[in-house]
PDB file of N, CA and C in Angstrom:
ATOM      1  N   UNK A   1    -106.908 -88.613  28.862  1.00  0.00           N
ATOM      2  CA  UNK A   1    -106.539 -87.255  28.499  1.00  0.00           C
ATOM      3  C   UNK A   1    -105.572 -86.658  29.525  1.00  0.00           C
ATOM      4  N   UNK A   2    -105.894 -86.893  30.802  1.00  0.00           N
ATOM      5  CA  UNK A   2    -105.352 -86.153  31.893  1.00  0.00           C
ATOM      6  C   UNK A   2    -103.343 -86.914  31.625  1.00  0.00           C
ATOM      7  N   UNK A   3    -103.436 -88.228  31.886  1.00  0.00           N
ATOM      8  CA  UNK A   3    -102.544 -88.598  31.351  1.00  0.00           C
ATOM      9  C   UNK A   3    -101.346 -88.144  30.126  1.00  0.00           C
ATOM     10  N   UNK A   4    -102.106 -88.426  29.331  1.00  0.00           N
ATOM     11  CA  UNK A   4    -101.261 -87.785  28.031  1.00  0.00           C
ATOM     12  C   UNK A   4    -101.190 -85.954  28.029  1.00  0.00           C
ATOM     13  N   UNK A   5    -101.850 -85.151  28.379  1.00  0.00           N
ATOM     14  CA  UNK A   5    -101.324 -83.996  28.810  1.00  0.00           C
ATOM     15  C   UNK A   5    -100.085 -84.058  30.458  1.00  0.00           C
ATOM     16  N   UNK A   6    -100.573 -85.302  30.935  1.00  0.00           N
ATOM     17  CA  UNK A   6     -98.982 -85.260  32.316  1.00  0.00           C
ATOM     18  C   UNK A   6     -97.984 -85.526  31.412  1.00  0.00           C
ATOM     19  N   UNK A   7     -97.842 -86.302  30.191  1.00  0.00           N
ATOM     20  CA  UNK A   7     -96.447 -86.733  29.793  1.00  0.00           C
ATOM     21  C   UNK A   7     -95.973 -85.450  28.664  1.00  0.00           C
ATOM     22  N   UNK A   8     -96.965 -84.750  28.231  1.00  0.00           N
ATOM     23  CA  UNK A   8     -96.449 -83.983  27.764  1.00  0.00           C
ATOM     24  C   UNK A   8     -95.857 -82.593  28.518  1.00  0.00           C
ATOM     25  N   UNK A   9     -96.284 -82.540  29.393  1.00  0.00           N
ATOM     26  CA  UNK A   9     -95.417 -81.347  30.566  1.00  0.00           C
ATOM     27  C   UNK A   9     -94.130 -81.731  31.159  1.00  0.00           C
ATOM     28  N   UNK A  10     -94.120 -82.873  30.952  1.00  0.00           N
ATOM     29  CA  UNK A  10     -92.944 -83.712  31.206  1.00  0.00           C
ATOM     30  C   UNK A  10     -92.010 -83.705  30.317  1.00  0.00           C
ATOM     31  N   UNK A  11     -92.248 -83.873  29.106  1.00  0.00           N
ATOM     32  CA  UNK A  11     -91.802 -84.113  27.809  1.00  0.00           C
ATOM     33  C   UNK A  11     -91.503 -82.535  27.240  1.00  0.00           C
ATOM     34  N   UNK A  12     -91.769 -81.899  27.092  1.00  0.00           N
ATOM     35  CA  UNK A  12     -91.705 -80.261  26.456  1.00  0.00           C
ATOM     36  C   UNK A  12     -90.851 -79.644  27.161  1.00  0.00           C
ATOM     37  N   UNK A  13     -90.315 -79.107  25.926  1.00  0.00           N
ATOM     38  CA  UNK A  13     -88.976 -78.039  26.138  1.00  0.00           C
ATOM     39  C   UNK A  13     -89.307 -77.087  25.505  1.00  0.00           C
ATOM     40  N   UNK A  14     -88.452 -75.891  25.835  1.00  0.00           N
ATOM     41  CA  UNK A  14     -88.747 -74.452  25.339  1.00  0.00           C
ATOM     42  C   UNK A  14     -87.762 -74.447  23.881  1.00  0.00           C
ATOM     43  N   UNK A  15     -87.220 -72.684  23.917  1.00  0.00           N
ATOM     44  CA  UNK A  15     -85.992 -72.867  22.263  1.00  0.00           C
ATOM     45  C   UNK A  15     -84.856 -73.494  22.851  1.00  0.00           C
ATOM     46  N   UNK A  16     -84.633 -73.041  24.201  1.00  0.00           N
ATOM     47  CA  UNK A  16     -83.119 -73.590  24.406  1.00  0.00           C
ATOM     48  C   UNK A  16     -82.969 -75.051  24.285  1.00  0.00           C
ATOM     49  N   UNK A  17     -83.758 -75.430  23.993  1.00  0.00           N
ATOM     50  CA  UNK A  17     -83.275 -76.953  24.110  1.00  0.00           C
ATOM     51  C   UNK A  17     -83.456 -77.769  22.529  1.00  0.00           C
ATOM     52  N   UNK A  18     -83.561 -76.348  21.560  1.00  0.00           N
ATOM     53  CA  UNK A  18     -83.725 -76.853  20.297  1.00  0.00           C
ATOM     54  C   UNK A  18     -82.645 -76.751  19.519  1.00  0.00           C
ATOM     55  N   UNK A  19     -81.971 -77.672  18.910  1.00  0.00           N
ATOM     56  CA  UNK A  19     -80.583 -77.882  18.281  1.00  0.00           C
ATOM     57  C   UNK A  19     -80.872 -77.770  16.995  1.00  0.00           C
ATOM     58  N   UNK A  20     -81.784 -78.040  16.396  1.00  0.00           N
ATOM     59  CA  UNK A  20     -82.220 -77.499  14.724  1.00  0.00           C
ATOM     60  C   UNK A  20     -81.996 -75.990  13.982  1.00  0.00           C
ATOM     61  N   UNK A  21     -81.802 -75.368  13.845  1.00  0.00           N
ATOM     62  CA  UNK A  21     -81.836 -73.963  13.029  1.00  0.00           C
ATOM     63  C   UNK A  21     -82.805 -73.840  12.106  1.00  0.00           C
ATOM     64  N   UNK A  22     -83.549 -74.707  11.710  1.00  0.00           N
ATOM     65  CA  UNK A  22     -84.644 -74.650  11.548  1.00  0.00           C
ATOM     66  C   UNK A  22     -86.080 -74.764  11.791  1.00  0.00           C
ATOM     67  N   UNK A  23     -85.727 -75.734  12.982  1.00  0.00           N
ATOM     68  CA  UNK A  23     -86.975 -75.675  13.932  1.00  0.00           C
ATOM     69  C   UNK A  23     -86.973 -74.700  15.096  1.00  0.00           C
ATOM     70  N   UNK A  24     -85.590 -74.226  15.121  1.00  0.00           N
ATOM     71  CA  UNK A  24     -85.446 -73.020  15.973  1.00  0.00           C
ATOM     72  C   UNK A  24     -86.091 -71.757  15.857  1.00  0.00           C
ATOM     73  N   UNK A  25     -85.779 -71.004  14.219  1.00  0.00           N
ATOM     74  CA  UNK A  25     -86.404 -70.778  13.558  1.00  0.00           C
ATOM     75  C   UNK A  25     -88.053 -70.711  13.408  1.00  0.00           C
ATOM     76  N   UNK A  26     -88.065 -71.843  13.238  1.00  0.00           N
ATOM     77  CA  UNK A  26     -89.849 -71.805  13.210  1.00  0.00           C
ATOM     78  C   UNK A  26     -90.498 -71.461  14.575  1.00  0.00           C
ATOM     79  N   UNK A  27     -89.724 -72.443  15.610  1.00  0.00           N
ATOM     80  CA  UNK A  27     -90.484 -71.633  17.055  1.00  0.00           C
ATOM     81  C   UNK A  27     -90.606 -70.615  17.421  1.00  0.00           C
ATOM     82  N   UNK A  28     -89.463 -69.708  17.257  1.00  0.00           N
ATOM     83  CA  UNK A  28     -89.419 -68.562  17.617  1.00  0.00           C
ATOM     84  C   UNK A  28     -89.845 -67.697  17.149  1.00  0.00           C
ATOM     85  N   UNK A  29     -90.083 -67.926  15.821  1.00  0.00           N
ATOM     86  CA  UNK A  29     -90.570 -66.737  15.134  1.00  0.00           C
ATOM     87  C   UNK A  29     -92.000 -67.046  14.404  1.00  0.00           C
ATOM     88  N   UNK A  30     -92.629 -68.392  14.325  1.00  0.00           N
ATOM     89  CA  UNK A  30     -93.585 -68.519  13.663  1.00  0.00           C
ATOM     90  C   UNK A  30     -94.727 -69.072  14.522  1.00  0.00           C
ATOM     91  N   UNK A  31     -94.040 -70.017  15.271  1.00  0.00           N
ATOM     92  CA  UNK A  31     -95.207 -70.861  16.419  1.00  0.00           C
ATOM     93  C   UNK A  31     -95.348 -69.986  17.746  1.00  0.00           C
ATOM     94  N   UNK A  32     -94.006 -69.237  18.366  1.00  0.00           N
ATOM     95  CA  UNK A  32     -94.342 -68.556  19.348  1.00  0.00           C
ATOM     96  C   UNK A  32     -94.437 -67.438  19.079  1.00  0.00           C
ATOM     97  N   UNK A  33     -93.705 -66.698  17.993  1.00  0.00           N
ATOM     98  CA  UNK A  33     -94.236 -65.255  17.219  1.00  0.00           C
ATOM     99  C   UNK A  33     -95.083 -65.001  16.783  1.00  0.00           C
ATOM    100  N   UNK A  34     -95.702 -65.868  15.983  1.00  0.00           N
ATOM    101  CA  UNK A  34     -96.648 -65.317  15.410  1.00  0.00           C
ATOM    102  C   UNK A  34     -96.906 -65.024  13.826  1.00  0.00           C
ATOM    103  N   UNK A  35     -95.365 -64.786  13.315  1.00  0.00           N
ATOM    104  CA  UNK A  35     -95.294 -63.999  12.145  1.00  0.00           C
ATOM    105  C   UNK A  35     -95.640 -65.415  10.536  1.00  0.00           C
ATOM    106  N   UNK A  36     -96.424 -65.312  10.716  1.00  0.00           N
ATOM    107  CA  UNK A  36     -96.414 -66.236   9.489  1.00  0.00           C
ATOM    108  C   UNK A  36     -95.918 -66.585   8.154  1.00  0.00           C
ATOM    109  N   UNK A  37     -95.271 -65.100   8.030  1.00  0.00           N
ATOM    110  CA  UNK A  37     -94.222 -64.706   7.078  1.00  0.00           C
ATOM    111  C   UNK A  37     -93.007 -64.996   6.897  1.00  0.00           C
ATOM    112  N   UNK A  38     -92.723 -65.541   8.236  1.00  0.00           N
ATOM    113  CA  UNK A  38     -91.731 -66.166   8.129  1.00  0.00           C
ATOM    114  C   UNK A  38     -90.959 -67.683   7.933  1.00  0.00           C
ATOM    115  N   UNK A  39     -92.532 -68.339   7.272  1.00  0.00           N
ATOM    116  CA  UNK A  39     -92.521 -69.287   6.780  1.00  0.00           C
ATOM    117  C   UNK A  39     -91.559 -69.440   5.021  1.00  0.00           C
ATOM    118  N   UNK A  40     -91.977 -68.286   4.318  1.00  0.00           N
ATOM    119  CA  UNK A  40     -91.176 -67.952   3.558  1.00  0.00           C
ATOM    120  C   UNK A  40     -89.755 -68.187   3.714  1.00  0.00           C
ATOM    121  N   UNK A  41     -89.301 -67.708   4.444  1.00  0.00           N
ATOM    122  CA  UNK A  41     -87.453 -67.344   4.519  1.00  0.00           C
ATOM    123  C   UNK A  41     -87.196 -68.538   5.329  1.00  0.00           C
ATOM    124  N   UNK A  42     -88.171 -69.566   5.494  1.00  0.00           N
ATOM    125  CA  UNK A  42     -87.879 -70.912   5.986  1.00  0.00           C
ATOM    126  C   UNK A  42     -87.947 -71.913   4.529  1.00  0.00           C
ATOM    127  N   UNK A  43     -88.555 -71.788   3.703  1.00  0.00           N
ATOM    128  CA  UNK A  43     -88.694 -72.274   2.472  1.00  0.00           C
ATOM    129  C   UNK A  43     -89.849 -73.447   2.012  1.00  0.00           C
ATOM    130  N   UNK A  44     -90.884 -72.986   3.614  1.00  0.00           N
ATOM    131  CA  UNK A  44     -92.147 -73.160   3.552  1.00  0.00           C
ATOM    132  C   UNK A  44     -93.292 -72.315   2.707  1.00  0.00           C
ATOM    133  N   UNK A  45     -93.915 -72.952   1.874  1.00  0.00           N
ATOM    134  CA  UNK A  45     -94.807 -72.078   0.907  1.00  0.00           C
ATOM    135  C   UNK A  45     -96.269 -71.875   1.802  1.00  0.00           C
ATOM    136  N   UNK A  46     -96.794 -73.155   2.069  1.00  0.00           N
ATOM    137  CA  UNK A  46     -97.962 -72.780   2.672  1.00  0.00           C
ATOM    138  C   UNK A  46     -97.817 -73.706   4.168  1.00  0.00           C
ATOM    139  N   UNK A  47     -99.260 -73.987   4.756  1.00  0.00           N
ATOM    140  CA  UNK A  47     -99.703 -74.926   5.771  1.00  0.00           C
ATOM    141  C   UNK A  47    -100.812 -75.733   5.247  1.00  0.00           C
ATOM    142  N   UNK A  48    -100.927 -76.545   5.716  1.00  0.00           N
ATOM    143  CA  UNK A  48    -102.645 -77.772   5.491  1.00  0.00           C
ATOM    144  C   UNK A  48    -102.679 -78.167   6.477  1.00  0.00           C
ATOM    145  N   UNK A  49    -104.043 -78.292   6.688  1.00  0.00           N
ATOM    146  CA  UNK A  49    -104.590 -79.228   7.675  1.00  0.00           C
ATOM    147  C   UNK A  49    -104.931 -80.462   7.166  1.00  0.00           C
ATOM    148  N   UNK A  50    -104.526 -81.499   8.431  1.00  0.00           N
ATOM    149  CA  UNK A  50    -104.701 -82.815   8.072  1.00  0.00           C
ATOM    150  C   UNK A  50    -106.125 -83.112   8.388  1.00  0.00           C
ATOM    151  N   UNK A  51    -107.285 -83.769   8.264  1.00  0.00           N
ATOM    152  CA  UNK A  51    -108.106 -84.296   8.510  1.00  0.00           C
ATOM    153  C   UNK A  51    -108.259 -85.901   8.998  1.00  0.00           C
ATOM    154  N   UNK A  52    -109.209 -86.179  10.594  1.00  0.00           N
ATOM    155  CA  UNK A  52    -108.941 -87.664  11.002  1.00  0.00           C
ATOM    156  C   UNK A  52    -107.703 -88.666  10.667  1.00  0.00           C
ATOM    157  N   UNK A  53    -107.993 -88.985   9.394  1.00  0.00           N
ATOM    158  CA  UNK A  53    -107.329 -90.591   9.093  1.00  0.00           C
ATOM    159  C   UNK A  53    -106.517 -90.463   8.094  1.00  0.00           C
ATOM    160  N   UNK A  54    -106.599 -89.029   7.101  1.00  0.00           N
ATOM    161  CA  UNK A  54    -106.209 -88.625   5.788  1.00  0.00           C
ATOM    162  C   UNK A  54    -104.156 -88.341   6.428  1.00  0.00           C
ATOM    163  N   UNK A  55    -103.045 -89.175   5.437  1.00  0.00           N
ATOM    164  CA  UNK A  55    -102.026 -88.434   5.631  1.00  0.00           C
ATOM    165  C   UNK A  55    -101.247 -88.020   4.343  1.00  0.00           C
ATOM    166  N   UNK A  56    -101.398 -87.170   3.985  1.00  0.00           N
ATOM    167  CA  UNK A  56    -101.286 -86.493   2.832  1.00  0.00           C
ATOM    168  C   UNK A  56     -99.728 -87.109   1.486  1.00  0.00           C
ATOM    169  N   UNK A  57     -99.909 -86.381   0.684  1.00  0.00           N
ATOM    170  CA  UNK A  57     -98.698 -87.705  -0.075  1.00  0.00           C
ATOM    171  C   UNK A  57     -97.260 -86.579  -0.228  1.00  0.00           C
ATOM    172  N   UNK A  58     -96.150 -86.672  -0.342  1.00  0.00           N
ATOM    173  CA  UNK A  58     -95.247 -85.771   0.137  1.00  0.00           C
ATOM    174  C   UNK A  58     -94.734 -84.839  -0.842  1.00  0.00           C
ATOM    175  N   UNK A  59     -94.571 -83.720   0.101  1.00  0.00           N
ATOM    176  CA  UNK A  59     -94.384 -82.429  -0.430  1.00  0.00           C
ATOM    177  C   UNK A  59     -93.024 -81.351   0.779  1.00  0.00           C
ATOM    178  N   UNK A  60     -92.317 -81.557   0.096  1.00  0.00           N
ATOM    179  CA  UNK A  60     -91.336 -81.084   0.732  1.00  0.00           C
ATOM    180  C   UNK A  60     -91.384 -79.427   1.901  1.00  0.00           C
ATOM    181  N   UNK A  61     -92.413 -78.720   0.473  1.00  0.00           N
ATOM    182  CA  UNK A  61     -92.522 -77.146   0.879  1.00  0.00           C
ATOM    183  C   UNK A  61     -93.603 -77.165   1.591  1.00  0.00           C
ATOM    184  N   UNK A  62     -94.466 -78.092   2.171  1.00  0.00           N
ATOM    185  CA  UNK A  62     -95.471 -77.437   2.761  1.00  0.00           C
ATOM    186  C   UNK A  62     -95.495 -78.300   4.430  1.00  0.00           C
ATOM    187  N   UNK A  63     -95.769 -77.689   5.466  1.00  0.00           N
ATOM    188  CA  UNK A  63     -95.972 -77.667   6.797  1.00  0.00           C
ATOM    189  C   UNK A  63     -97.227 -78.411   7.181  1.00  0.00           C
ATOM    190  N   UNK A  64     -97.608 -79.270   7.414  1.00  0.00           N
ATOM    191  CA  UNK A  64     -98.680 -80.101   7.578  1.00  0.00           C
ATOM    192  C   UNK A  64     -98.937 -80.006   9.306  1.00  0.00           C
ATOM    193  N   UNK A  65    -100.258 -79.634   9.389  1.00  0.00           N
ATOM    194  CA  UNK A  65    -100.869 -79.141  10.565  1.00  0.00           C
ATOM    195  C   UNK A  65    -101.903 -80.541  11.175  1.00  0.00           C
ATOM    196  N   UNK A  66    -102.257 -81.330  12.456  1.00  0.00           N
ATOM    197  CA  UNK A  66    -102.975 -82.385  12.718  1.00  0.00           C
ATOM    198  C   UNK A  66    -103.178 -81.169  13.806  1.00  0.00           C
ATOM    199  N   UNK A  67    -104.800 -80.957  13.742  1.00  0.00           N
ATOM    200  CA  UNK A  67    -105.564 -80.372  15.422  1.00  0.00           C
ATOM    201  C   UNK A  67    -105.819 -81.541  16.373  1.00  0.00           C
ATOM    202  N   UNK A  68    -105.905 -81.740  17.523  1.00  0.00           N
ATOM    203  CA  UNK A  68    -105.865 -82.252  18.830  1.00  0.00           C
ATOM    204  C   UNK A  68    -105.170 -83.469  18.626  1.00  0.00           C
ATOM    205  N   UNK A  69    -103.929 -83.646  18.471  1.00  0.00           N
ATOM    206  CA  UNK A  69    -103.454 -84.928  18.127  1.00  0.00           C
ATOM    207  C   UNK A  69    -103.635 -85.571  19.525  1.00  0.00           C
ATOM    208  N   UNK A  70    -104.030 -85.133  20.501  1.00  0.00           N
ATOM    209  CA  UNK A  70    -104.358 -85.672  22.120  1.00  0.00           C
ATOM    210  C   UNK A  70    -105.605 -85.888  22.575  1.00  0.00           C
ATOM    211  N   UNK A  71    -106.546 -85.467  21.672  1.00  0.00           N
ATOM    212  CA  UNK A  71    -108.119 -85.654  21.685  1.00  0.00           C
ATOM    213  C   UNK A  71    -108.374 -86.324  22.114  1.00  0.00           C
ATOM    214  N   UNK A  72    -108.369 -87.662  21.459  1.00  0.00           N
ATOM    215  CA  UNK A  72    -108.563 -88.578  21.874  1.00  0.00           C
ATOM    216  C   UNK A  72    -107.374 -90.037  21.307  1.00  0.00           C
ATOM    217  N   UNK A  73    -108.284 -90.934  21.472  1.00  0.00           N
ATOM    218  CA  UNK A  73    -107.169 -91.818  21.197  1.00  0.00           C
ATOM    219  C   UNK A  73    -107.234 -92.126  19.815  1.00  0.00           C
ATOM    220  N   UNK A  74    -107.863 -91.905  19.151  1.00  0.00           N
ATOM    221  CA  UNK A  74    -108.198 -91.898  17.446  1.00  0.00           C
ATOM    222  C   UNK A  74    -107.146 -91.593  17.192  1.00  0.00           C
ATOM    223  N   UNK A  75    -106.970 -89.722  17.802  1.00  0.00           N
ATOM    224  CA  UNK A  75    -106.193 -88.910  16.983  1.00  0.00           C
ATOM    225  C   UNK A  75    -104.904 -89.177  17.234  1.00  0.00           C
ATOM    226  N   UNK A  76    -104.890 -89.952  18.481  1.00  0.00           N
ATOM    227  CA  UNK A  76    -103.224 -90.405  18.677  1.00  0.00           C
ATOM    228  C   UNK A  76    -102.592 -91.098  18.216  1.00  0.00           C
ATOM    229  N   UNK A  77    -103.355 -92.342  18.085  1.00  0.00           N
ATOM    230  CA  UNK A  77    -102.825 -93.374  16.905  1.00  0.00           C
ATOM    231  C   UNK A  77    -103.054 -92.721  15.730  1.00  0.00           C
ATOM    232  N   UNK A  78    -102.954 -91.677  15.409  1.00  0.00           N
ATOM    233  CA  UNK A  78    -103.069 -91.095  13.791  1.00  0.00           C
ATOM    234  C   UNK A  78    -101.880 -90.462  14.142  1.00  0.00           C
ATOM    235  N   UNK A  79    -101.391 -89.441  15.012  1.00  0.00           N
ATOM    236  CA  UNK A  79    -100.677 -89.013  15.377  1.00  0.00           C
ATOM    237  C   UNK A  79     -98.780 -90.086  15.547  1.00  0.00           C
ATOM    238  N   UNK A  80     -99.115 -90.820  16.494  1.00  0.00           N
ATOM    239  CA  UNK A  80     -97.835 -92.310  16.561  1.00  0.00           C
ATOM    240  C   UNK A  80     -97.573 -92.928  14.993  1.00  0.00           C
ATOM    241  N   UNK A  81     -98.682 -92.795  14.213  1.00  0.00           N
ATOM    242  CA  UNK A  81     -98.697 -93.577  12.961  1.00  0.00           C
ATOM    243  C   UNK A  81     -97.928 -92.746  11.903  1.00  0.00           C
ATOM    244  N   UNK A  82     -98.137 -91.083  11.981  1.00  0.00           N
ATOM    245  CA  UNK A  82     -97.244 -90.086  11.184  1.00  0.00           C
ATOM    246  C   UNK A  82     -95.985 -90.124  11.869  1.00  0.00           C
ATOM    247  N   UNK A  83     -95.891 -90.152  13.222  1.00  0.00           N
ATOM    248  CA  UNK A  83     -94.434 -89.888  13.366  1.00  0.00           C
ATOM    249  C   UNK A  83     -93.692 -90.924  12.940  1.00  0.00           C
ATOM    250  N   UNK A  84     -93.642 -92.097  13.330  1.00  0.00           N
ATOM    251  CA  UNK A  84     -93.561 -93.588  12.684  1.00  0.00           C
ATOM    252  C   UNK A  84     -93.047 -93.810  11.551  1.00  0.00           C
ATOM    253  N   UNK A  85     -93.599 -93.134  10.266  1.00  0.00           N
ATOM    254  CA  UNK A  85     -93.435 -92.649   8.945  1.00  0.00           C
ATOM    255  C   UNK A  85     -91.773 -92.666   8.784  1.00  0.00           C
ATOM    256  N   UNK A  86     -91.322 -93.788   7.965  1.00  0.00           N
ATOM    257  CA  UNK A  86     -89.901 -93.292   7.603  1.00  0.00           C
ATOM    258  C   UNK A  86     -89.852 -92.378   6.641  1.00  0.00           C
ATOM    259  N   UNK A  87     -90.791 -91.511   5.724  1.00  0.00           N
ATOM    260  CA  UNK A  87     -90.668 -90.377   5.132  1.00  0.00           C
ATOM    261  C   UNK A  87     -91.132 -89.004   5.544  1.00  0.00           C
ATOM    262  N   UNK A  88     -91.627 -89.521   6.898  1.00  0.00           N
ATOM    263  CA  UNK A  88     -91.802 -88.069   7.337  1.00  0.00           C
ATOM    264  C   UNK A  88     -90.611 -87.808   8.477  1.00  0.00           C
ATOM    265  N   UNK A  89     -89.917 -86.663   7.872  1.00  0.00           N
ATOM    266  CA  UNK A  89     -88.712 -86.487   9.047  1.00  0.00           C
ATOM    267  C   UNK A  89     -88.738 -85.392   9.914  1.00  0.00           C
ATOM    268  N   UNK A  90     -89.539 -84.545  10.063  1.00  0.00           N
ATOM    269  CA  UNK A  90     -89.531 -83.463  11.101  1.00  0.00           C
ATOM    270  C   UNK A  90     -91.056 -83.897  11.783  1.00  0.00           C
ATOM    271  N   UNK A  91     -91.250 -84.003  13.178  1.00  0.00           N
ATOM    272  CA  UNK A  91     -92.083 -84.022  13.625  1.00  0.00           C
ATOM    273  C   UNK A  91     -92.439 -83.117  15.235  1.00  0.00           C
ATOM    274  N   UNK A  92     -93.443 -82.275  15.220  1.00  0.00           N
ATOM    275  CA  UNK A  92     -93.422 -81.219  16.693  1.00  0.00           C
ATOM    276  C   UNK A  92     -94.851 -81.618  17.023  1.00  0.00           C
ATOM    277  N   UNK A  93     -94.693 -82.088  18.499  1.00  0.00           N
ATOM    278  CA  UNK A  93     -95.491 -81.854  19.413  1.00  0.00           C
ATOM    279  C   UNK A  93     -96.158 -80.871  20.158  1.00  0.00           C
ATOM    280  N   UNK A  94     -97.037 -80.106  19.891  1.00  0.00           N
ATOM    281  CA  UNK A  94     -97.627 -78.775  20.739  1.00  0.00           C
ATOM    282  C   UNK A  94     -98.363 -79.122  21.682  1.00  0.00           C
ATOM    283  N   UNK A  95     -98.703 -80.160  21.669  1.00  0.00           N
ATOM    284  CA  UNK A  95    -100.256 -81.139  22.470  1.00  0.00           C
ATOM    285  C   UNK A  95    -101.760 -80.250  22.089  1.00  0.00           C
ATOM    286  N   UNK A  96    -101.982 -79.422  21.561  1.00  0.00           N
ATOM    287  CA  UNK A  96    -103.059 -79.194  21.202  1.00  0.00           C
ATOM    288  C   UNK A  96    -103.026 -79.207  19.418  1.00  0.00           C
ATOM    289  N   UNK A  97    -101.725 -79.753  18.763  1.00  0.00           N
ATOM    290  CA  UNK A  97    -101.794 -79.692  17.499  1.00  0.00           C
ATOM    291  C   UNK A  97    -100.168 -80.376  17.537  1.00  0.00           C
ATOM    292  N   UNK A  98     -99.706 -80.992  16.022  1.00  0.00           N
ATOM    293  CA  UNK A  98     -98.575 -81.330  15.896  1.00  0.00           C
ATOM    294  C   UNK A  98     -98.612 -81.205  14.309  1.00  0.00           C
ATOM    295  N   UNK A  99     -97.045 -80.836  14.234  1.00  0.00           N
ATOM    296  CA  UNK A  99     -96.713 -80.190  13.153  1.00  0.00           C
ATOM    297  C   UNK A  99     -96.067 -81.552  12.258  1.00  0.00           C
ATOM    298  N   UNK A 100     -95.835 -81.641  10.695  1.00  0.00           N
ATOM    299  CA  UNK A 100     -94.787 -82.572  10.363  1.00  0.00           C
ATOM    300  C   UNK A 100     -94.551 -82.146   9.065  1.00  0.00           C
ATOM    301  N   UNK A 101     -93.095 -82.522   9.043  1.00  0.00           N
ATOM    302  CA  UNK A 101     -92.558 -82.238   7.434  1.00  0.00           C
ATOM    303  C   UNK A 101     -91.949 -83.463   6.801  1.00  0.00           C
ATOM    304  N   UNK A 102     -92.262 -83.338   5.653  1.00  0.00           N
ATOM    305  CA  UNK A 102     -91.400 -84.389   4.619  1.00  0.00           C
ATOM    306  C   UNK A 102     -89.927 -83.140   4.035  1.00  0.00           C
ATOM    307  N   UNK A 103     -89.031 -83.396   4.566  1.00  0.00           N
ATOM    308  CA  UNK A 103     -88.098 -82.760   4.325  1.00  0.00           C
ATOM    309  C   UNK A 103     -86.792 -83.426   3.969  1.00  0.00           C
ATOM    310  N   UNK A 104     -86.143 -83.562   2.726  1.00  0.00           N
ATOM    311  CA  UNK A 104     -85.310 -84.161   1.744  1.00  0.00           C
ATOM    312  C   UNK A 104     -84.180 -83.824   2.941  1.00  0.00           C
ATOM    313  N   UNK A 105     -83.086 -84.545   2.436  1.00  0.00           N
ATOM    314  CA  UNK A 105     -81.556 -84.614   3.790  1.00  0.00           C
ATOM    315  C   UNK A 105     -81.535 -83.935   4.955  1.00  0.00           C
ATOM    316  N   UNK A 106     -82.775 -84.346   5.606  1.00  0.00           N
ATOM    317  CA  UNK A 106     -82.968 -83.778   7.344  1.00  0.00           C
ATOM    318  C   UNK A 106     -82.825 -85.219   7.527  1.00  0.00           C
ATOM    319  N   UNK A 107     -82.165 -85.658   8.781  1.00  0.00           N
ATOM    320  CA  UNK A 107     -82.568 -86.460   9.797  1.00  0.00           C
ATOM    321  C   UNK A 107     -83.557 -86.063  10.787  1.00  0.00           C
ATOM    322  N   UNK A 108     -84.577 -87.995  10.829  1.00  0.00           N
ATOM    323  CA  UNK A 108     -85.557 -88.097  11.593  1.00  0.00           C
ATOM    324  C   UNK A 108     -85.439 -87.192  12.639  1.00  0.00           C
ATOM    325  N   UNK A 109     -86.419 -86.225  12.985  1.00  0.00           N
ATOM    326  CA  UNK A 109     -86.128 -85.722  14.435  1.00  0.00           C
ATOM    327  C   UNK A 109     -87.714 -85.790  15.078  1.00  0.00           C
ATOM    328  N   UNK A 110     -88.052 -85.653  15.941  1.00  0.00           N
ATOM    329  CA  UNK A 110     -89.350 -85.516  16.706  1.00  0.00           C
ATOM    330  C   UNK A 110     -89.215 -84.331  18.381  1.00  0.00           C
ATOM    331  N   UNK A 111     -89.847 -83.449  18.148  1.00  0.00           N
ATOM    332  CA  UNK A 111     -89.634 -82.262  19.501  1.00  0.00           C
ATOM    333  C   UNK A 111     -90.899 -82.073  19.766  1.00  0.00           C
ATOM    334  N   UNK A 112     -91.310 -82.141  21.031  1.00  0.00           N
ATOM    335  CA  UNK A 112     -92.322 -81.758  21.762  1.00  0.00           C
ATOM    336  C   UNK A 112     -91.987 -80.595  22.589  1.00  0.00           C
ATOM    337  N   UNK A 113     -92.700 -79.577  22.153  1.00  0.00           N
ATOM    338  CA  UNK A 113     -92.366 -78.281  22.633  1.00  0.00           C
ATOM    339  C   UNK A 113     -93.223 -77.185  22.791  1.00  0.00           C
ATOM    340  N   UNK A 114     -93.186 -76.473  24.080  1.00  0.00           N
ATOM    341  CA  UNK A 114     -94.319 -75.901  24.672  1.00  0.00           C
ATOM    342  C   UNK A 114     -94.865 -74.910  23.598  1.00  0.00           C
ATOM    343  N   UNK A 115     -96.195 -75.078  23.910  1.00  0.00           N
ATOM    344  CA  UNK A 115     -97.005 -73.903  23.458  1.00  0.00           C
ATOM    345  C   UNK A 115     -97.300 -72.616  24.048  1.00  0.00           C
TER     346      UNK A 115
END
């Protein structure tokens, strides 16, 4: 644990270092704001949570939520195994949760970025 929280302090960047306009977007105003509403005018409908081992089948509009993807090592290899995914193309690291989207003409990206 101690480990994988050192590489992620290592690894995490704030907005400035986010080149997306849409993940820019989401940080600023939804993950570090707060406003959940502004999932809308992103062209996100809802969120889900993933459960253990379950990875859901694809849906463009919705924001898929994994809690402690750093838990343990279960959740990490569940975690390495979604990002991995050649159909899942947006992937964020929070270390106490990670975000992922199936999103039609995005290139693969993966950001680990502070909470």
């Amino acid at each position: 644990m101690l480990l994988s929280y050192l590489r992620y302090v290592v690894r995490r960047k704030n907005e400035f270092h986010i080149h997306s306009p849409f993940v820019y977007k989401l940080y600023t105003q939804v993950i570090r704001g707060g406003d959940e509403e502004a999932l809308k005018s992103l062209g996100i409908e809802r969120t889900e949570i993933v459960m253990d081992s379950v990875i859901p089948a694809y849906d463009g509009k919705v924001m898929y939520v994994v809690e402690g993807i750093h838990r343990d090592q279960k959740k990490e290899a569940l975690w390495h195994t979604i990002c991995d995914r050649p159909d899942v193309t947006l992937t964020i690291d929070l270390y106490d949760k990670g975000l992922f989207f199936y999103r039609e003409g995005m290139e693969k990206q993966h950001f680990v970025l502070k909470n």
